[in-house]
Protein backbone atom coordinates (compact mmCIF):
# COMPACT_ATOMS: atom_id res chain seq x y z
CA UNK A 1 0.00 0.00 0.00
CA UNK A 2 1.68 3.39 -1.04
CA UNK A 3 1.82 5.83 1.75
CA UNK A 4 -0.31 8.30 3.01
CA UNK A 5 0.90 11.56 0.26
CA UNK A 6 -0.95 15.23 -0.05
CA UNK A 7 -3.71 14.01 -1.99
CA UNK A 8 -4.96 11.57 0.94
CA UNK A 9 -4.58 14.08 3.31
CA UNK A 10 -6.82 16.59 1.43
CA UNK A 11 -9.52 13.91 1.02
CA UNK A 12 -9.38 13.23 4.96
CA UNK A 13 -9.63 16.72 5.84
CA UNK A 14 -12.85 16.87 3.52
CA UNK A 15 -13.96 13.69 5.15
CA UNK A 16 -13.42 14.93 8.78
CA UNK A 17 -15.13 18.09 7.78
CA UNK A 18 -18.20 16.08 7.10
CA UNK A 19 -17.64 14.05 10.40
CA UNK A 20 -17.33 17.25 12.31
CA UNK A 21 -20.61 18.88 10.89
CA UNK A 22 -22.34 15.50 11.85
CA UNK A 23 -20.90 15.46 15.70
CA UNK A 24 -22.08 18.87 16.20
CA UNK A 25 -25.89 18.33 15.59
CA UNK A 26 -25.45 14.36 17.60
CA UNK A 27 -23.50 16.71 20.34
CA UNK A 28 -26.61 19.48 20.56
CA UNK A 29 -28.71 16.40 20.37
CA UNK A 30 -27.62 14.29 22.95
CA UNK A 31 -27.38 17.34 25.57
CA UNK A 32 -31.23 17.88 24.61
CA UNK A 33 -32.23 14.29 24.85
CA UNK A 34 -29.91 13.90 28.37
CA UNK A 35 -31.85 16.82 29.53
CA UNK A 36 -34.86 15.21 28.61
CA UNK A 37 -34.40 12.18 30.25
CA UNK A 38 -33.26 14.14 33.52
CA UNK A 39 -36.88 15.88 33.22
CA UNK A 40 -38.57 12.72 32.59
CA UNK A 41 -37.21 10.75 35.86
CA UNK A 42 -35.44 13.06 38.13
CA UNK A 43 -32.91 9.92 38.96
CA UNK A 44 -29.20 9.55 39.07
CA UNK A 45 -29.93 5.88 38.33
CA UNK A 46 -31.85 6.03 35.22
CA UNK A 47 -28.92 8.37 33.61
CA UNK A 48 -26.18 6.03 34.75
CA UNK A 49 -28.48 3.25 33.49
CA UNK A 50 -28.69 5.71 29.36
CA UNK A 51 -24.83 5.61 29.49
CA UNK A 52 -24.41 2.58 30.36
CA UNK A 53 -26.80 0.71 27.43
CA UNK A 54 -25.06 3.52 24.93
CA UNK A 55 -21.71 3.00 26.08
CA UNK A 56 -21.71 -0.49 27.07
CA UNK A 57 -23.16 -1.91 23.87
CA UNK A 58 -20.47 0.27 22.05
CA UNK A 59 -18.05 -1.78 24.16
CA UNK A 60 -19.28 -5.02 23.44
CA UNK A 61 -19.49 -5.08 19.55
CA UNK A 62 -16.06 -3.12 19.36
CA UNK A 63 -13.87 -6.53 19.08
CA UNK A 64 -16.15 -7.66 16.53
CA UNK A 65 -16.90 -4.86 14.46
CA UNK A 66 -12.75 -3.98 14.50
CA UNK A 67 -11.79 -7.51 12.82
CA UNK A 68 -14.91 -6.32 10.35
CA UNK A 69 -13.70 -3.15 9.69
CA UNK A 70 -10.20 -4.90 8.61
CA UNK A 71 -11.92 -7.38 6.72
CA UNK A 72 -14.39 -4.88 4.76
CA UNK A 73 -14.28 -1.86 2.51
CA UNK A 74 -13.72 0.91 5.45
CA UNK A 75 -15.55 3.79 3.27
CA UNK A 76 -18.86 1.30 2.95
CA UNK A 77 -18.77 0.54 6.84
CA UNK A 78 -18.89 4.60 7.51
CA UNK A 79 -21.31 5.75 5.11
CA UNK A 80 -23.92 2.02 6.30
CA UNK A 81 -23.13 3.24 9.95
CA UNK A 82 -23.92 6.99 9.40
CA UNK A 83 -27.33 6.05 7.40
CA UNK A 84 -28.31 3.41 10.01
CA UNK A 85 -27.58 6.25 12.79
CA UNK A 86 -30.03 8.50 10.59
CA UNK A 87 -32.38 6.04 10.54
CA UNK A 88 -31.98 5.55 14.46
CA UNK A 89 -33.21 9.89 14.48
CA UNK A 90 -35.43 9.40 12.09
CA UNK A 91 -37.38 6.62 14.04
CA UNK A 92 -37.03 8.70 17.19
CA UNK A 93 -38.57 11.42 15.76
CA UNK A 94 -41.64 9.38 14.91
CA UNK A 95 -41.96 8.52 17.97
CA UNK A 96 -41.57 12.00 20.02
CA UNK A 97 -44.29 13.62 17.01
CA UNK A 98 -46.48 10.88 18.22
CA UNK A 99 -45.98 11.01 21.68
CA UNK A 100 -45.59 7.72 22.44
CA UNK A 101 -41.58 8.08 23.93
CA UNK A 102 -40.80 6.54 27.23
CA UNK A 103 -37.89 6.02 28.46
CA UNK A 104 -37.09 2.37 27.97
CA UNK A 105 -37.60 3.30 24.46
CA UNK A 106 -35.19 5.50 24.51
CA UNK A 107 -32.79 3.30 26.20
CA UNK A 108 -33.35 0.43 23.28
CA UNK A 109 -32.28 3.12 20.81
CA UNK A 110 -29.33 4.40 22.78
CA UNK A 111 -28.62 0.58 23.13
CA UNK A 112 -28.66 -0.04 18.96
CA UNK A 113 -26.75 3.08 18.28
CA UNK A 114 -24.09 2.22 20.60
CA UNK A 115 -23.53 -0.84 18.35
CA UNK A 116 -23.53 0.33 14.95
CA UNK A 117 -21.04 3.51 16.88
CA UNK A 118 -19.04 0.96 17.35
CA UNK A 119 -18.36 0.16 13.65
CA UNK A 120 -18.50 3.46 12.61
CA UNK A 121 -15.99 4.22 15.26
CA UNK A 122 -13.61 1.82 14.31
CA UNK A 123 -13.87 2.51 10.67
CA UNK A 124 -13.05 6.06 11.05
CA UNK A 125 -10.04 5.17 13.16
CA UNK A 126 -8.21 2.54 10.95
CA UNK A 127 -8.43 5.03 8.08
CA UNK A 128 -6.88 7.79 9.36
CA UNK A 129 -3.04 6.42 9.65
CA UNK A 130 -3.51 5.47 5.85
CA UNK A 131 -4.57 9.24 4.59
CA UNK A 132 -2.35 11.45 7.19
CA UNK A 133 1.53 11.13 6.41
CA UNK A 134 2.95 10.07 9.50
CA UNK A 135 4.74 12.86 10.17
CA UNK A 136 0.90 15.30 10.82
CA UNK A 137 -0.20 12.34 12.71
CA UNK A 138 0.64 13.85 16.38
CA UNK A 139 -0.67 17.44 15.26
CA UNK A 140 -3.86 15.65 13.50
CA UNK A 141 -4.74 14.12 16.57
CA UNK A 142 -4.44 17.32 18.41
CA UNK A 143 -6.19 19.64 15.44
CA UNK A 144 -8.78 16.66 15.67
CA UNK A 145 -9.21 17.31 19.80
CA UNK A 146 -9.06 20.67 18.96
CA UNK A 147 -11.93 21.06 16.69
CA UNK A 148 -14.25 18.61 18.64
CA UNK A 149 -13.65 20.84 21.88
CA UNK A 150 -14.92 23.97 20.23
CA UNK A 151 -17.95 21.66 19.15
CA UNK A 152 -18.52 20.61 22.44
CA UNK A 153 -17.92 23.88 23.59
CA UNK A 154 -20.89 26.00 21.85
CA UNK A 155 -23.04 22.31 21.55
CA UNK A 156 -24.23 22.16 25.25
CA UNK A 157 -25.27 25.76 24.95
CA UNK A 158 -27.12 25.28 21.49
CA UNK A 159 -28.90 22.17 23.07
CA UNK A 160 -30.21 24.49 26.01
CA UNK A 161 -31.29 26.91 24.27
CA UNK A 162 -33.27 24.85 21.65
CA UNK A 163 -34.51 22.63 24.33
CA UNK A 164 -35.78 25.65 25.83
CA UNK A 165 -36.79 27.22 22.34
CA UNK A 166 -38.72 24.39 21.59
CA UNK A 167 -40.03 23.65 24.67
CA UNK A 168 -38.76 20.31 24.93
CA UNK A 169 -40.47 19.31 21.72
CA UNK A 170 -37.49 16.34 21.19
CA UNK A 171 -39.18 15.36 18.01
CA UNK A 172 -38.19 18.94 15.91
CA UNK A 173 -34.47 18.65 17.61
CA UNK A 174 -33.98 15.35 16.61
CA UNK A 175 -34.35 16.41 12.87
CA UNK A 176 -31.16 18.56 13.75
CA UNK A 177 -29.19 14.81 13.77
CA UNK A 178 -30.23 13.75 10.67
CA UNK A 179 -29.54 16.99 8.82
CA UNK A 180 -26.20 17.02 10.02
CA UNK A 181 -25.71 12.94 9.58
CA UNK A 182 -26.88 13.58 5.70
CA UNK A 183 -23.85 16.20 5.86
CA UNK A 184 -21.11 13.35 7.25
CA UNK A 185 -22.29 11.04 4.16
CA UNK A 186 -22.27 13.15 1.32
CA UNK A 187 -17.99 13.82 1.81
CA UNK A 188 -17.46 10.01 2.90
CA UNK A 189 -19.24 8.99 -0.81
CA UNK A 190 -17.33 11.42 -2.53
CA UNK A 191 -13.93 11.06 -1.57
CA UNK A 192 -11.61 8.03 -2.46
CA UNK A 193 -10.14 6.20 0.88
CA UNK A 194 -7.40 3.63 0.46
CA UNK A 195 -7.97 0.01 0.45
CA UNK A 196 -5.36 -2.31 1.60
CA UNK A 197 -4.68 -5.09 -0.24
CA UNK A 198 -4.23 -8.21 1.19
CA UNK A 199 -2.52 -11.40 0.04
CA UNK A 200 -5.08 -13.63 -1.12
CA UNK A 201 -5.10 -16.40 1.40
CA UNK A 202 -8.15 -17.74 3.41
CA UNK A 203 -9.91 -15.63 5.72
CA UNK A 204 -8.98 -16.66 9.47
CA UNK A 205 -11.96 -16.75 11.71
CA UNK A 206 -13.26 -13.43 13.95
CA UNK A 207 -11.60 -15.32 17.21
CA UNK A 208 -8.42 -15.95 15.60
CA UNK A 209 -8.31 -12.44 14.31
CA UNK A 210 -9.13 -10.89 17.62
CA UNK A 211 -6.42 -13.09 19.13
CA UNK A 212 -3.85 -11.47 16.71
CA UNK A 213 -4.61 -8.12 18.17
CA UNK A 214 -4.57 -9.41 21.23
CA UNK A 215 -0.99 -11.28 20.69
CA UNK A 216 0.71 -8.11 18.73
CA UNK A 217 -0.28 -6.36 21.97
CA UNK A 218 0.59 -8.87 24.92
CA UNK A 219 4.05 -8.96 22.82
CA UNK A 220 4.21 -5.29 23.77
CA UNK A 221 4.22 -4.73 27.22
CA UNK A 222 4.46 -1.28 27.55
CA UNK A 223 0.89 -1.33 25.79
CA UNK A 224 -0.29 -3.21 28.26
CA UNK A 225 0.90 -1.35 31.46
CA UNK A 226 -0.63 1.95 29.37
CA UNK A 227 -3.97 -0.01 28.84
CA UNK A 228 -3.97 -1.15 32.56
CA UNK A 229 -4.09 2.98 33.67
CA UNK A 230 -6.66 3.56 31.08
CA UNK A 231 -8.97 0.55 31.82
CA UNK A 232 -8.72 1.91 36.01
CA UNK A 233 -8.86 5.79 34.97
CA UNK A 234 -12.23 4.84 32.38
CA UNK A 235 -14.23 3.42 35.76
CA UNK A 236 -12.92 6.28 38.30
CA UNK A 237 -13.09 9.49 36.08
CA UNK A 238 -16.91 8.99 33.92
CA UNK A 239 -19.20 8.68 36.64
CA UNK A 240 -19.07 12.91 36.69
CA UNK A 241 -20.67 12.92 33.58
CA UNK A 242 -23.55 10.41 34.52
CA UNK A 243 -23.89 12.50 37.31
CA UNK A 244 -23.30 16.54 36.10
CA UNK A 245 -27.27 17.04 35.30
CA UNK A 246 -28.34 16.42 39.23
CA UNK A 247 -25.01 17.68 40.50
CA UNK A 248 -26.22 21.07 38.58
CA UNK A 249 -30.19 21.11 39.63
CA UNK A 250 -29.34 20.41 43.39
CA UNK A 251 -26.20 21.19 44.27
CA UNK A 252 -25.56 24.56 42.19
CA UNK A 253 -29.10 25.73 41.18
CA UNK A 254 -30.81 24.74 44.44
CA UNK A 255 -33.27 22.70 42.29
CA UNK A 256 -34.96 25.23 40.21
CA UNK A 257 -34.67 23.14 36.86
CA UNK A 258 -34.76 26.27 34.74
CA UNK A 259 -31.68 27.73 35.98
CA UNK A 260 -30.30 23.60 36.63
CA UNK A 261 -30.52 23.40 32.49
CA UNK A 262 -28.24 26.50 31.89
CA UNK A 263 -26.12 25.96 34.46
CA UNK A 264 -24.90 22.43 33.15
CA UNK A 265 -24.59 23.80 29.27
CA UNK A 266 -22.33 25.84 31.10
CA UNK A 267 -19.98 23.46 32.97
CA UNK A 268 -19.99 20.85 29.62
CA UNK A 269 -19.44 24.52 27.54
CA UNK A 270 -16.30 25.09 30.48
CA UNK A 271 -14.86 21.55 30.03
CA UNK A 272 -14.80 21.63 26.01
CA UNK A 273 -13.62 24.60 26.23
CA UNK A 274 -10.62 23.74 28.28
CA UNK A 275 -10.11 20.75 26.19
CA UNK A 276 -9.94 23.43 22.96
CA UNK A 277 -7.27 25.16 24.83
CA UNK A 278 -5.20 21.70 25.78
CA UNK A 279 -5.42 20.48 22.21
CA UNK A 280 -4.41 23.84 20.78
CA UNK A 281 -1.56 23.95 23.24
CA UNK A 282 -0.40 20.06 21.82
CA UNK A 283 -1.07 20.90 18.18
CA UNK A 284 1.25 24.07 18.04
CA UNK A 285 3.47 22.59 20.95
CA UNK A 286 3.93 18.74 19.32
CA UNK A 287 3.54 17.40 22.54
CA UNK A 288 5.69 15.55 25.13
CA UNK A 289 9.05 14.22 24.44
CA UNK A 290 7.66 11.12 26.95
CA UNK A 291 4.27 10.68 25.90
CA UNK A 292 3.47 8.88 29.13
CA UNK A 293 4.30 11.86 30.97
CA UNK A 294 1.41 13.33 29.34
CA UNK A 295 -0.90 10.56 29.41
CA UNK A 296 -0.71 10.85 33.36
CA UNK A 297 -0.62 14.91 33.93
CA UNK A 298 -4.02 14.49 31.85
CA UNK A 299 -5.28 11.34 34.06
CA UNK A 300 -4.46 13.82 37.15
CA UNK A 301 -5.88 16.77 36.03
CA UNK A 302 -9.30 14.80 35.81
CA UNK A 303 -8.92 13.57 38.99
CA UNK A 304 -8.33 16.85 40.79
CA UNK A 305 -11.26 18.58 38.75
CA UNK A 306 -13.41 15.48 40.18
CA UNK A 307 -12.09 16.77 44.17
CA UNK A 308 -12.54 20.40 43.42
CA UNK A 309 -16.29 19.58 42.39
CA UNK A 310 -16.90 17.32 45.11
CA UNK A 311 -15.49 20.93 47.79
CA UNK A 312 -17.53 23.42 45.71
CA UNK A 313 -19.79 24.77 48.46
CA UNK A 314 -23.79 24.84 47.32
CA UNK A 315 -24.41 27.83 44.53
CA UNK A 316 -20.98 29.22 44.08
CA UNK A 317 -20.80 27.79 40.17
CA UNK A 318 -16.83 29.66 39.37
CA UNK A 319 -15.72 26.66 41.74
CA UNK A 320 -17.71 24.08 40.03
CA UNK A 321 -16.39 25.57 36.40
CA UNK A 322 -12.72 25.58 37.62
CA UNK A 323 -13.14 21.54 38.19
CA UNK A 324 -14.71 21.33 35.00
CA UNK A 325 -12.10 23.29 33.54
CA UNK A 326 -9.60 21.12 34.68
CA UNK A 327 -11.15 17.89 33.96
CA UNK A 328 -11.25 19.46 30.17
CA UNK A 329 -7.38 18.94 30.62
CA UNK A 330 -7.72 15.11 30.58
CA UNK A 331 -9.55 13.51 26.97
CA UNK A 332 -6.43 15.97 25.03
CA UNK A 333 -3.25 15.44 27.23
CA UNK A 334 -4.14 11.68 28.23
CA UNK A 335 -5.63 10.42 24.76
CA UNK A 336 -3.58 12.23 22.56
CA UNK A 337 -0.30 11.00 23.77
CA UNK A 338 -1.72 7.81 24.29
CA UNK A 339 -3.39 7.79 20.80
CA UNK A 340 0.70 8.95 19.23
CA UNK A 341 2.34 5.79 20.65
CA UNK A 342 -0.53 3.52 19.39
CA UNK A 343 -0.26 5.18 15.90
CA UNK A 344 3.54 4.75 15.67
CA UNK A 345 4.09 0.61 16.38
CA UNK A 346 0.74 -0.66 15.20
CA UNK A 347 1.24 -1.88 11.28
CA UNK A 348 -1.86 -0.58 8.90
CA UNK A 349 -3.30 -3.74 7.90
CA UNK A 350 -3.64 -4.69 11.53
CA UNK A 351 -4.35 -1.42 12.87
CA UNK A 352 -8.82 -2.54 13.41
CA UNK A 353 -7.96 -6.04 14.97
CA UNK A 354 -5.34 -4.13 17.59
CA UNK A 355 -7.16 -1.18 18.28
CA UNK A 356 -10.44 -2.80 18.98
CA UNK A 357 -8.69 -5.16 21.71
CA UNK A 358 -7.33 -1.72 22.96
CA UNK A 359 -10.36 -0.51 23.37
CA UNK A 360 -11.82 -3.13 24.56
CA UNK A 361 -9.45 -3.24 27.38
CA UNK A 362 -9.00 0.01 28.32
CA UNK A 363 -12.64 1.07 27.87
CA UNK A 364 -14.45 -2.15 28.92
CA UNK A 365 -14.96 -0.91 32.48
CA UNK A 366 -16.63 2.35 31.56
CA UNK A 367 -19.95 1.20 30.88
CA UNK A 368 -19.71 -0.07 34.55
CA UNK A 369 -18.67 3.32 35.74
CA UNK A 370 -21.66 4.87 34.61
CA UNK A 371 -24.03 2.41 36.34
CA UNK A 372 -22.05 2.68 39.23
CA UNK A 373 -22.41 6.31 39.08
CA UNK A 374 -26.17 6.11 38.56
CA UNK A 375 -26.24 3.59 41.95
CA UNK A 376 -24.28 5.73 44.33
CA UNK A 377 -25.60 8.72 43.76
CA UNK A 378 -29.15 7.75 44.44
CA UNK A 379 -27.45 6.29 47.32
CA UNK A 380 -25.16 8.86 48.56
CA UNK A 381 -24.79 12.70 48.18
CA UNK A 382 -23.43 13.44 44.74
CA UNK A 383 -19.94 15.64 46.07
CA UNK A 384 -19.32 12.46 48.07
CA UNK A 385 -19.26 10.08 45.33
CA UNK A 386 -16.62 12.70 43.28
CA UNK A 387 -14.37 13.05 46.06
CA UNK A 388 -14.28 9.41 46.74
CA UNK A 389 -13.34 8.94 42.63
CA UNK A 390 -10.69 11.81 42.58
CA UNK A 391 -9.19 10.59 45.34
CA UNK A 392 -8.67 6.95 43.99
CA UNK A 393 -7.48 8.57 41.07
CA UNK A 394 -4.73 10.02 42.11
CA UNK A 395 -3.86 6.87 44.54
CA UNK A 396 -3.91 4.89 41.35
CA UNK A 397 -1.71 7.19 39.33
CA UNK A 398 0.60 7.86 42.49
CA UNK A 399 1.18 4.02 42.87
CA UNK A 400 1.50 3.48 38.81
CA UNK A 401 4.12 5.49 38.27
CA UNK A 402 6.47 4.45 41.70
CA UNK A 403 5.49 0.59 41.25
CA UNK A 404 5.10 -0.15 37.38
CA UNK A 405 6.93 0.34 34.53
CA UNK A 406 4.85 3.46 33.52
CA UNK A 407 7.26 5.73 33.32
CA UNK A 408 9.50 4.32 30.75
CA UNK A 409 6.40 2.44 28.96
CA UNK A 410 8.11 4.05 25.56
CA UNK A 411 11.77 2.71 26.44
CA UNK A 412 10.07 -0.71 26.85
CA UNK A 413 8.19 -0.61 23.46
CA UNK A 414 11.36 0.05 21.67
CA UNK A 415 13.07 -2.73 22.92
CA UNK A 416 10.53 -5.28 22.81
CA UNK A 417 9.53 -3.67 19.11
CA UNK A 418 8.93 -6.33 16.21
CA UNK A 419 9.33 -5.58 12.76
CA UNK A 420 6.09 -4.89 10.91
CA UNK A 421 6.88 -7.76 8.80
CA UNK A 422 6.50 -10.83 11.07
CA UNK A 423 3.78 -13.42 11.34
CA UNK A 424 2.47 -13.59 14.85
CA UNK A 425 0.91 -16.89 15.86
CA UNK A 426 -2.28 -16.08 17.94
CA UNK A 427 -2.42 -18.04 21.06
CA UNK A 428 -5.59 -19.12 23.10
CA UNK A 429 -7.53 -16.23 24.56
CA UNK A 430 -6.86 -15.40 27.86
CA UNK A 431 -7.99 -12.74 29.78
CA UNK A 432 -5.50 -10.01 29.87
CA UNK A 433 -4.10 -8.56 33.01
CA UNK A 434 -4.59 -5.14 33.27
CA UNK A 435 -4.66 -4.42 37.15
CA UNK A 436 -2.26 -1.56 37.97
């Protein structure tokens, strides 16, 4: 396969302009139909309970649909997954015109989409190293953080406002996601994405190609100390998000749920926005020499957000912002020098198989975070549960980088590196250990 040249880097950046248009109507979306669903119930537990069928069925399909997306035509897998997605809106706004949403509905539809994400997801991943030269791939990973903070920085304002503009009528906001999904496939038909050919020998089964990803990553292990920090940070950091909508209407807007919705555009507005300014601070900076440095200054600057918003005293919301600010730090720092190594040691044509074990691994307890989330703050006060998260945070990340090999994680891949060349035998499954 010839190598990523100016041309394919013009037809990603026409691609990912499509992509970008299409996650800011799902981002205004989703903050509308969160809201909604906050409205509906009033219960820590039935939000935990949205992320976790979104997320956690997003999780589970990810090891198939990555040996999928290496099998099949990448371009036809994004443009199926972005018309099924449509589809998804499209039925949901059927159902909101006709009144008949509940919110077990809702939660079948959040469960669906997280599966054909998955796909999607993975697609849109593997093609990237095979369009950007390998020498933007740092700074296109930034630009990419970049551009999806300022989305996510306007979005949760834009969903208030038209929740509140339409009065909650879901079914005329959820046309906003399929105009803007119609505007991600449109580029992804038009452009031409490379297809790696393979040598034509028989297919291996799903199994043996999962193991493959697995092996080329147990062979590594520096990947696997990195995955074992992101598979502990992905259960103690998410639970703020499950739990942001109540922590705004009782803890900083004293339950008055008109002031509640405004309040929480503003801390997800805060957070994207400080995630704009950390991935324009990589992109022009190149970021760190040692990308594990920054993988756990950006696992630590979630965790201390998470303790500042657990201390922010009832009403004063510049406290709650300056967590959110700082947990903004984490997704760019953390993910984009974790995201660099990745890029650089896994091979092309094996680049869906190994980063849908990755994922797998490192994200498999966040669907469980979210439930967990949902239980303990219907349990306990919601500032309790953060500081109790934070805090294990930064015991985790203390005892990581004295006791493991974290630290010198890149050292380790280099001399444990195998050319891109070689055959590696898959052994039996086994489940991978990934405890810090």
């Amino acid at each position: 396969m010839a190598e990523p040249d100016r041309s394919t880097f013009r037809n990603y950046l026409i691609f990912w302009a499509g992509q970008l248009a299409s996650l800011a109507g799902t981002n205004v979306v989703n903050f509308s139909l969160t809201w909604w669903i906050t409205v509906q119930t009033g219960s820590a537990f039935f939000l935990g309970l949205s992320a976790f069928f979104a997320f956690g069925s997003f999780i589970l399909i990810t090891p198939i649909a990555g040996v999928l997306v290496d099998r099949w035509s990448r371009k036809k897998v994004i443009i199926v997954a972005d018309s099924l997605l449509a589809l998804l809106s499209l039925i949901l706004v059927v159902i909101f015109f006709l009144d008949l949403a509940n919110i077990i509905f809702v939660l079948i539809v959040q469960l669906i989409g997280g599966m054909i994400g998955a796909f999607h997801a993975m697609a849109v991943q593997a093609i990237m190293p095979i369009m950007v030269p390998k020498d933007h791939l740092s700074r296109m990973n930034s630009l990419q953080y970049f551009a999806t903070s300022l989305i996510q920085t306007v979005g949760p304002v834009i969903g208030a406002l038209v929740f509140t503009f339409f009065l909650g009528d879901m079914a005329r906001i959820m046309l906003i996601d399929i105009g803007t999904y119609i505007a991600a496939i449109i580029p992804a038909i038009l452009i031409a994405i490379p297809i790696i050919i393979k040598k034509a020998v028989e297919k291996p089964s799903l199994r043996k190609e999962f193991g493959e990803g697995f092996t080329f990553i147990r062979n590594r292990p520096g990947l696997l100390t990195l995955l074992s920090m992101f598979t502990v940070a992905n259960f103690l950091l998410p639970g703020v998000f499950v739990l942001l909508p109540l922590y705004s209407t009782i803890v900083l807007a004293g339950g008055d749920a008109t002031i509640a919705v405004l309040l929480l555009a503003g801390l997800m507005s805060i957070q994207s926005l400080s995630m704009m300014i950390a991935s324009g601070i990589m992109t022009v900076w190149k970021g760190f020499k040692r990308n594990t440095l920054g993988v756990v200054l950006g696992l630590l600057f979630g965790a201390v957000g998470l303790i500042v918003l657990a201390l922010t005293p009832p009403g004063l919301f510049w406290i709650a912002s300056a967590g959110m600010f700082l947990i903004g730090f984490t997704l760019p720092v953390a993910n984009i020098s974790s995201q660099t190594i990745w890029q650089k040691v896994t091979p092309p044509e094996k680049i869906g198989r190994v980063f849908s074990v990755r994922t797998t691994i490192a994200q498999f307890t966040g669907p469980f975070a979210f439930l967990a989330g949902g239980i303990l703050g219907t349990i306990y006060p919601i500032p309790l549960v953060f500081l109790v998260f934070g805090s294990a945070m930064v015991i985790v990340l203390a005892l990581g980088w004295t006791f493991t090999s974290l630290p010198r994680v890149e050292e380790s891949l280099e001399e444990n590196e195998v050319t891109k060349e070689e055959e590696l035998e898959p052994e039996s499954l086994q489940e991978p250990s990934v405890s810090p």
